[in-house]
Protein backbone atom coordinates (compact mmCIF):
# COMPACT_ATOMS: atom_id res chain seq x y z
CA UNK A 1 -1.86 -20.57 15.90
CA UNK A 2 -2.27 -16.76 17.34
CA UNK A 3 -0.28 -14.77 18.40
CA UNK A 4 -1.32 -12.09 21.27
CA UNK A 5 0.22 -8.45 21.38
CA UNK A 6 2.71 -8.51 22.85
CA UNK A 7 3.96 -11.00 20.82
CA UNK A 8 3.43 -9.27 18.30
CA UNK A 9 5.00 -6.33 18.89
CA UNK A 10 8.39 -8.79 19.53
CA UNK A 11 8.18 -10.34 16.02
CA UNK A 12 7.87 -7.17 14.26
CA UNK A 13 10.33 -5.15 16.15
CA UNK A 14 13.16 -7.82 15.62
CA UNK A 15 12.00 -7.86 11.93
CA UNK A 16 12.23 -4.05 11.67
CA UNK A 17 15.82 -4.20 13.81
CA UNK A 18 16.84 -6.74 10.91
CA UNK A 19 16.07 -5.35 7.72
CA UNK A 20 18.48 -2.14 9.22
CA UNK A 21 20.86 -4.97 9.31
CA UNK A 22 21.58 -4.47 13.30
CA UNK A 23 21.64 -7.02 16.30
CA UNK A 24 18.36 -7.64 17.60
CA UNK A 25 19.14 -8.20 20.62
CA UNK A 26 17.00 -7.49 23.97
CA UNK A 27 18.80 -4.04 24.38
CA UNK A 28 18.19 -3.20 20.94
CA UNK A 29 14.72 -4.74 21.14
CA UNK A 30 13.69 -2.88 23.96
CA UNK A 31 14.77 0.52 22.47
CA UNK A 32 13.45 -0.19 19.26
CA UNK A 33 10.36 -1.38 20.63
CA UNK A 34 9.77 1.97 22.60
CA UNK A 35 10.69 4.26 19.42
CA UNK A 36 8.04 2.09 17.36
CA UNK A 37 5.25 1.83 19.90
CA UNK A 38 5.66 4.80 22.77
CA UNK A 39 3.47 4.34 25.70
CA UNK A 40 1.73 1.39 23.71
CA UNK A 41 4.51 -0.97 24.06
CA UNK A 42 4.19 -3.78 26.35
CA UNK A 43 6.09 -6.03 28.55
CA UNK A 44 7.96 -8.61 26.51
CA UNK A 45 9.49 -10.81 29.14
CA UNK A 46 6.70 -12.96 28.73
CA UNK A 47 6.47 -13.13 24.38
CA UNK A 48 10.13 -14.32 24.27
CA UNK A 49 9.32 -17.31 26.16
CA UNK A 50 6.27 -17.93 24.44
CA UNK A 51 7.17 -17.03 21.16
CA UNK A 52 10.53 -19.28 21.44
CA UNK A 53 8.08 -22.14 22.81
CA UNK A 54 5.88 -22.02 19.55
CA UNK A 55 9.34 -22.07 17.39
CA UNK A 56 8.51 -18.26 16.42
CA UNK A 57 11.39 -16.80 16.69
CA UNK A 58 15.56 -18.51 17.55
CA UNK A 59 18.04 -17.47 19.55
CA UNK A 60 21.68 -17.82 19.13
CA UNK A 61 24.44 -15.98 21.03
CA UNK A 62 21.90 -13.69 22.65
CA UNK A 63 20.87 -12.56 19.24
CA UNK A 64 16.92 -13.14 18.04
CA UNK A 65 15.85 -14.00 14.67
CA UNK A 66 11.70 -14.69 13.64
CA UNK A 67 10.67 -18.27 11.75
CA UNK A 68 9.20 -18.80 8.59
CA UNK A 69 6.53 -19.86 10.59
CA UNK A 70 6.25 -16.47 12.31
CA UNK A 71 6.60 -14.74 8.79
CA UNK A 72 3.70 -16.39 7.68
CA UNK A 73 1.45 -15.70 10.76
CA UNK A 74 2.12 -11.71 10.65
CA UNK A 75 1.12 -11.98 6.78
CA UNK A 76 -2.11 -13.19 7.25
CA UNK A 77 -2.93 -11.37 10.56
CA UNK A 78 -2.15 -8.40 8.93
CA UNK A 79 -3.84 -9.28 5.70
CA UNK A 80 -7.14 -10.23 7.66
CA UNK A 81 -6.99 -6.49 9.61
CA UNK A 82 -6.45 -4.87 6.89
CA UNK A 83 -9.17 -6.30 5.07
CA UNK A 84 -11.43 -5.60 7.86
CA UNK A 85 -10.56 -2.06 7.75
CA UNK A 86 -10.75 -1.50 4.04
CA UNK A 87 -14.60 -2.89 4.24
CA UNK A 88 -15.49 -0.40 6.80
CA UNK A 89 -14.08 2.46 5.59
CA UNK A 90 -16.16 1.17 2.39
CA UNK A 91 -19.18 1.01 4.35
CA UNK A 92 -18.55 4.66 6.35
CA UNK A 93 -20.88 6.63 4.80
CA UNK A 94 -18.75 9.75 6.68
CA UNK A 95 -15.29 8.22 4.77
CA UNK A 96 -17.75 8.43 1.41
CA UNK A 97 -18.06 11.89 2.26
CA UNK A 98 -14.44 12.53 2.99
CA UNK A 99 -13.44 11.00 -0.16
CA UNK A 100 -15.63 13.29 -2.25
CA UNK A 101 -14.27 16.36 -0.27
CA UNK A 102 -10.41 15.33 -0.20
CA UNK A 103 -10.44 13.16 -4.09
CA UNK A 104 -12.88 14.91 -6.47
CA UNK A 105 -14.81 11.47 -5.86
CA UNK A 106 -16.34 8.95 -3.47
CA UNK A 107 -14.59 5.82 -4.84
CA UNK A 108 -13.55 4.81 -1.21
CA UNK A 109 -10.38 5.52 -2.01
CA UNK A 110 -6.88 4.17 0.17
CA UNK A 111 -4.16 5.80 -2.14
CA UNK A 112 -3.56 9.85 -2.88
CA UNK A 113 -5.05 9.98 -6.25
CA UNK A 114 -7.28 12.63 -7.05
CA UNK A 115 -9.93 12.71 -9.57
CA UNK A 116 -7.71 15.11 -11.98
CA UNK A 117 -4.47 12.15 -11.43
CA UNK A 118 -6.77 9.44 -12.47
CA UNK A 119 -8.19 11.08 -15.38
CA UNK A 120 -4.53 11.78 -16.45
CA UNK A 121 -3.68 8.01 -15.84
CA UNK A 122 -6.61 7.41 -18.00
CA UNK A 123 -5.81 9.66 -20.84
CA UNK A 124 -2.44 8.47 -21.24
CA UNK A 125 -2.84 4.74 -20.93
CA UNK A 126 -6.15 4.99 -23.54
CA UNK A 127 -7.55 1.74 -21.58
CA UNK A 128 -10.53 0.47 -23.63
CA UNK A 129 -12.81 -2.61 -24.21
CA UNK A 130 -10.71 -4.48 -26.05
CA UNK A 131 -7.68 -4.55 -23.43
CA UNK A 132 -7.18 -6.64 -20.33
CA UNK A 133 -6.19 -5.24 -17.55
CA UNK A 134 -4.35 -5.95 -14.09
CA UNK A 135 -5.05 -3.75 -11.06
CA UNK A 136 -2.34 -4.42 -8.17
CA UNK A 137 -3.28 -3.99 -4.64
CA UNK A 138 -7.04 -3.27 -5.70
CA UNK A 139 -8.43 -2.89 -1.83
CA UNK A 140 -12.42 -3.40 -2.19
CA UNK A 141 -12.07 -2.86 -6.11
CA UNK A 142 -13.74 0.40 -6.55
CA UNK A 143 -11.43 2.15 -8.20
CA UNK A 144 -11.13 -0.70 -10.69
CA UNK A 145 -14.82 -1.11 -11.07
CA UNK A 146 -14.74 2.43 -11.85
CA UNK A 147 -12.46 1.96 -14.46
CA UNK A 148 -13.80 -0.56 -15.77
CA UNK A 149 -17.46 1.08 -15.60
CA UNK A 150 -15.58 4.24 -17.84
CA UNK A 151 -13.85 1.92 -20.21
CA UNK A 152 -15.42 -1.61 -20.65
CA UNK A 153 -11.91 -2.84 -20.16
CA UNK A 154 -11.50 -6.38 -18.76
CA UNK A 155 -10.01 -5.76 -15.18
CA UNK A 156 -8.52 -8.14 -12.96
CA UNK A 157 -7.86 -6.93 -9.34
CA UNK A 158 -5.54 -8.82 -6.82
CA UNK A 159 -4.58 -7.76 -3.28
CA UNK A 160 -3.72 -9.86 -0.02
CA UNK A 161 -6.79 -8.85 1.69
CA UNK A 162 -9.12 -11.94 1.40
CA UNK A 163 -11.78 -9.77 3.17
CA UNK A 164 -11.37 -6.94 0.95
CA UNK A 165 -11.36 -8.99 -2.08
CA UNK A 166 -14.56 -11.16 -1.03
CA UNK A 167 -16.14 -8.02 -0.57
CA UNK A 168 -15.41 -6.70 -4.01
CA UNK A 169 -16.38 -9.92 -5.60
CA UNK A 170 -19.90 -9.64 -3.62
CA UNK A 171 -20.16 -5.81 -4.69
CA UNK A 172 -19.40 -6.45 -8.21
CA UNK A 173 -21.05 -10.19 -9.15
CA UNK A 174 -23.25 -8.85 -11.99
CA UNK A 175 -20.28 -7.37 -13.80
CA UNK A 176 -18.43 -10.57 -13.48
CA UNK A 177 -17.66 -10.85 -17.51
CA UNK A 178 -15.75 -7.87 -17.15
CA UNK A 179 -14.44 -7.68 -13.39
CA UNK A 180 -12.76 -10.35 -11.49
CA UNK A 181 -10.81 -10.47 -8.19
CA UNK A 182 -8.17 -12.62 -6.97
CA UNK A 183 -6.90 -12.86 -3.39
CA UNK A 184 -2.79 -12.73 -4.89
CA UNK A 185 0.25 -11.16 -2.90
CA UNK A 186 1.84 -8.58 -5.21
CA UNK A 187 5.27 -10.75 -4.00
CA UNK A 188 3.95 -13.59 -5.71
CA UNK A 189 2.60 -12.76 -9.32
CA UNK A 190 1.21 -16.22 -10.69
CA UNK A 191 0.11 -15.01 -14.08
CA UNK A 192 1.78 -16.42 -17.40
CA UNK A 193 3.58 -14.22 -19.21
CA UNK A 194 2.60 -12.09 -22.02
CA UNK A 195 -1.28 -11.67 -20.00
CA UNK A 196 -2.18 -7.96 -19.49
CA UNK A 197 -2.07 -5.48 -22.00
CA UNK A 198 -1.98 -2.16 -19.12
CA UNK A 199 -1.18 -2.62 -15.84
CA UNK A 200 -2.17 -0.66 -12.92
CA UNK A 201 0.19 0.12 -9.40
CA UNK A 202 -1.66 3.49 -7.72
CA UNK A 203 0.27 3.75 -4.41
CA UNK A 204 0.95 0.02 -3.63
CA UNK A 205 4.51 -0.64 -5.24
CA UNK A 206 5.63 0.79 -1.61
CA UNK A 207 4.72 -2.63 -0.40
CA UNK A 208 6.63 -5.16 -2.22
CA UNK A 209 9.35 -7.26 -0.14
CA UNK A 210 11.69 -6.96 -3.50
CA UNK A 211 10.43 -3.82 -6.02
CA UNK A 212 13.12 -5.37 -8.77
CA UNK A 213 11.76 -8.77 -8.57
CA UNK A 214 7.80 -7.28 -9.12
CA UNK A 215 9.10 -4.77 -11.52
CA UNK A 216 10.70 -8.05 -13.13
CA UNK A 217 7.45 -9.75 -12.80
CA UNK A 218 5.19 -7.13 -14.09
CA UNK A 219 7.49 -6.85 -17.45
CA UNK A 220 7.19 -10.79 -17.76
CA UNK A 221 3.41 -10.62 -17.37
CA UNK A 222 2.85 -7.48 -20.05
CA UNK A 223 1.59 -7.95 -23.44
CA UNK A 224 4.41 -6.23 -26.10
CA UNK A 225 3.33 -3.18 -26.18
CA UNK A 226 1.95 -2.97 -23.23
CA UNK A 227 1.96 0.05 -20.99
CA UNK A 228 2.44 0.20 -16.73
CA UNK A 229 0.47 3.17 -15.31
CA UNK A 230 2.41 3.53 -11.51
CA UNK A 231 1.70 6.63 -9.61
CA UNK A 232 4.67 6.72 -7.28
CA UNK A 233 5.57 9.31 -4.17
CA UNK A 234 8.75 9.48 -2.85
CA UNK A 235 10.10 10.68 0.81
CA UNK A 236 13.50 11.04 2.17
CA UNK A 237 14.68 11.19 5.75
CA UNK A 238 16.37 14.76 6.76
CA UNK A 239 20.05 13.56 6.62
CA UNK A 240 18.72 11.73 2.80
CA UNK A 241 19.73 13.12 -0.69
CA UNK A 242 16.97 15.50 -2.20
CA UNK A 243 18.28 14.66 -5.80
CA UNK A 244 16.25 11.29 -5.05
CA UNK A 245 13.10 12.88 -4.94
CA UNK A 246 13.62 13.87 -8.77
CA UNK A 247 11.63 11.42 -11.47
CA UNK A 248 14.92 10.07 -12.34
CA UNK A 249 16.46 9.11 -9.23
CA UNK A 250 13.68 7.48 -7.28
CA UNK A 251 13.23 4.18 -5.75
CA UNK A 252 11.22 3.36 -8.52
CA UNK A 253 12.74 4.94 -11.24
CA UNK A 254 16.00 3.33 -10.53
CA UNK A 255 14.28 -0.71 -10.62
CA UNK A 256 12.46 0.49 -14.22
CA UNK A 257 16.09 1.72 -15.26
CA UNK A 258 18.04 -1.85 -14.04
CA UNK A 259 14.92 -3.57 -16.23
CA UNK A 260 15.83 -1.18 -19.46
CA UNK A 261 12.41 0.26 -19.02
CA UNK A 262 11.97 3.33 -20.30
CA UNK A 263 9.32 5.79 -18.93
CA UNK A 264 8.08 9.23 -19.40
CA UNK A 265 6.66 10.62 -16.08
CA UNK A 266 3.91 13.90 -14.65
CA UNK A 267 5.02 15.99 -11.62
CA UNK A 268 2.26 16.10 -9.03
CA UNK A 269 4.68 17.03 -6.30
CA UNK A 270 2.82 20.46 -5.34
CA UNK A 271 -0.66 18.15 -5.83
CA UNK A 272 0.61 16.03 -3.31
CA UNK A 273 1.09 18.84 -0.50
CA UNK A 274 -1.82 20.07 -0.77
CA UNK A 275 -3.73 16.81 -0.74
CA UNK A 276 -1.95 16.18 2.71
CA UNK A 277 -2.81 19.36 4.21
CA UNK A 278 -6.44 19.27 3.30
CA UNK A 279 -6.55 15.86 4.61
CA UNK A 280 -6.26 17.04 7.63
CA UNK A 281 -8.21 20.18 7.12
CA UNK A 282 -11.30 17.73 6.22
CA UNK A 283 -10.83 14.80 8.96
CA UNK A 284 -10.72 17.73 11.27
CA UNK A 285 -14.17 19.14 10.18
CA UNK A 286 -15.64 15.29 9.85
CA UNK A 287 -14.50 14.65 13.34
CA UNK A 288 -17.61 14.54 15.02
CA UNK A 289 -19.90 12.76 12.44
CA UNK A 290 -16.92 10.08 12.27
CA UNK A 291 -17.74 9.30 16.13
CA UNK A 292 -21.35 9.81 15.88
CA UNK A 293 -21.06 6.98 13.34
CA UNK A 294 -18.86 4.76 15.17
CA UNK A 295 -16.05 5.27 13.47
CA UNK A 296 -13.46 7.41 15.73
CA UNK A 297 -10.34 4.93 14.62
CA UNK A 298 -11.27 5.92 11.10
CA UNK A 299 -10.95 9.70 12.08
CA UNK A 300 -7.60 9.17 13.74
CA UNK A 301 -5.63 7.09 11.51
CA UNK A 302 -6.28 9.63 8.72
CA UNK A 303 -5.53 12.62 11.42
CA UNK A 304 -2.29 10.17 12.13
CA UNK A 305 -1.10 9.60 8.77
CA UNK A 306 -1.52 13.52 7.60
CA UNK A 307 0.62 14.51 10.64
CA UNK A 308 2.70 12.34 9.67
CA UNK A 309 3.49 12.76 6.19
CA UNK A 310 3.04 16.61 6.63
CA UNK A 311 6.12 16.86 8.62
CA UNK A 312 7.67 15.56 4.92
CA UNK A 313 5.97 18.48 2.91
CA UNK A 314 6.81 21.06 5.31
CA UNK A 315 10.49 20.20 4.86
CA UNK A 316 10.37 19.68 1.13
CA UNK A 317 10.97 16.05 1.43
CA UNK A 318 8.32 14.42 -0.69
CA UNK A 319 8.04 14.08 -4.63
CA UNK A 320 5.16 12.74 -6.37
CA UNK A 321 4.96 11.26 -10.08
CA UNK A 322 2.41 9.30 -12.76
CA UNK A 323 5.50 7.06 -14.50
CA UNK A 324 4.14 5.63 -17.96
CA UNK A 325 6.14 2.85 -19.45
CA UNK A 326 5.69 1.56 -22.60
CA UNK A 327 7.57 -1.76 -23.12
């Protein structure tokens, strides 16, 4: 069953208004909604029927709450945009170009690792042919093919994206004794324990419903021995405490901590300012062969998200570190 936009605008604002444990109800929705969406945020008056009609989302004492159901739909619509997205920016010969300018590299790349990053990653983690390795939240693959291409490592990469993934499987079928790629939820790690020798989080770890449970998972699922590579940034909001931008006291460090994990990590806090503002700097100068090619949206999501994250590094409210654990 679909669900149209407005609709889906509803769902997600109640789900946003719940995880900041409030009342989502239709005052709260409605200013919520407008925050979230500005001038893009459409009538509801209509979705509420609709959506309580197709047993989307409940309401008890004026209060609104989404279904399982609903839960479920959202995943895979998002999943199958995303997807959709991560293939074209694959196929954007202009995006090729903008990764080479921005990373080092064009490895159509969706995270803020730079060339010099990844060979650190790769240095420390000494991933070779003999070792099997798990990639999580892969996109199209290419930065695990390239791995794997550097290494001979055995690489298995899984992210929601069925689109992304059956592209990556397409792109990479005579390398199949070496590469494989799973459509897998980074929620729901099905692999038995004691599997992977290394494995791989670069900027997806943000993602996770519960980071303790797939920091639990990942230990259960690593060889002894093993090593997790997990490049990690961290914001704050302006009222939030700066001492949780240090490697210590992150979101991330603090799940690796309540696991006894110990880690050793590499500041690339200043690296990740400057990537930022010459992200912008180089969409900016790409702007015109990104329409020419059809690809405006491409142009201003990456114009969007600098913007956006600049306003972090311009008040010093943004760490970035490579955490290496060893278990």
């Amino acid at each position: 069953m679909k669900i149209n936009k407005a609709e889906e605008q509803l769902l997600r604002v109640i789900i946003g208004i719940g995880r900041s444990n409030r009342k989502a109800n239709k005052e709260s929705i409605s200013t919520a909604g407008k925050h979230y969406y500005k001038d893009n945020f459409s009538n509801l008056n209509s979705a509420y029927k609709s959506l309580i009609q197709k047993k989307f989302i409940k309401e008890l004492n004026e209060e609104y709450s989404i279904t399982n159901e609903a839960e479920k739909i959202l995943k895979k619509q998002r999943a199958d945009g995303f997807g959709k997205m991560l293939v074209r920016k694959e196929k954007s010969e202009v995006y090729g170009k903008f990764c080479k300018m921005l990373h080092g590299k064009n490895i159509s790349q969706f995270n803020m690792m730079n060339m010099e990053q990844l060979n650190k990653l790769l240095e420390l983690l000494e991933i070779n042919e003999h070792q099997r390795v798990l990639d999580l939240g892969c996109a199209t693959g290419t930065i695990a093919e390239y791995i794997s291409d550097n290494t001979q490592a055995n690489i298995i990469g899984i992210d929601f994206a069925e689109t992304a993934i059956k592209w990556a499987q397409e792109r990479t079928k005579s390398k199949q004794d070496r590469l494989k790629f799973i459509t897998m939820n980074m929620d729901e790690l099905s692999f038995p324990k004691n599997s992977f020798d290394t494995i791989l989080a670069i900027d997806t770890l943000y993602f996770v419903e519960d980071l303790n449970k797939t920091i639990q998972k990942m230990k259960e699922i690593l060889k002894k021995n093993g090593k997790l590579g997990i490049f990690f940034s961290q914001m704050i909001k302006p009222d939030g405490d700066k001492e949780i931008l240090l490697p210590d006291k992150t979101q991330l460090a603090q799940a690796l901590k309540k696991h006894n994990l110990k880690f050793k990590t590499w500041d690339f806090t200043e690296s990740e300012k400057e990537f930022w503002k010459k992200s912008k700097t180089i969409a900016k100068t790409l702007k015109n062969e990104f329409e020419k090619e059809g690809n405006s949206h491409i142009y201003e999501s990456r114009i969007n998200e600098a913007k956006s994250i600049l306003k972090f590094v311009e008040a010093d409210r943004i760490s970035r570190h490579l955490y290496i654990v060893n278990l």
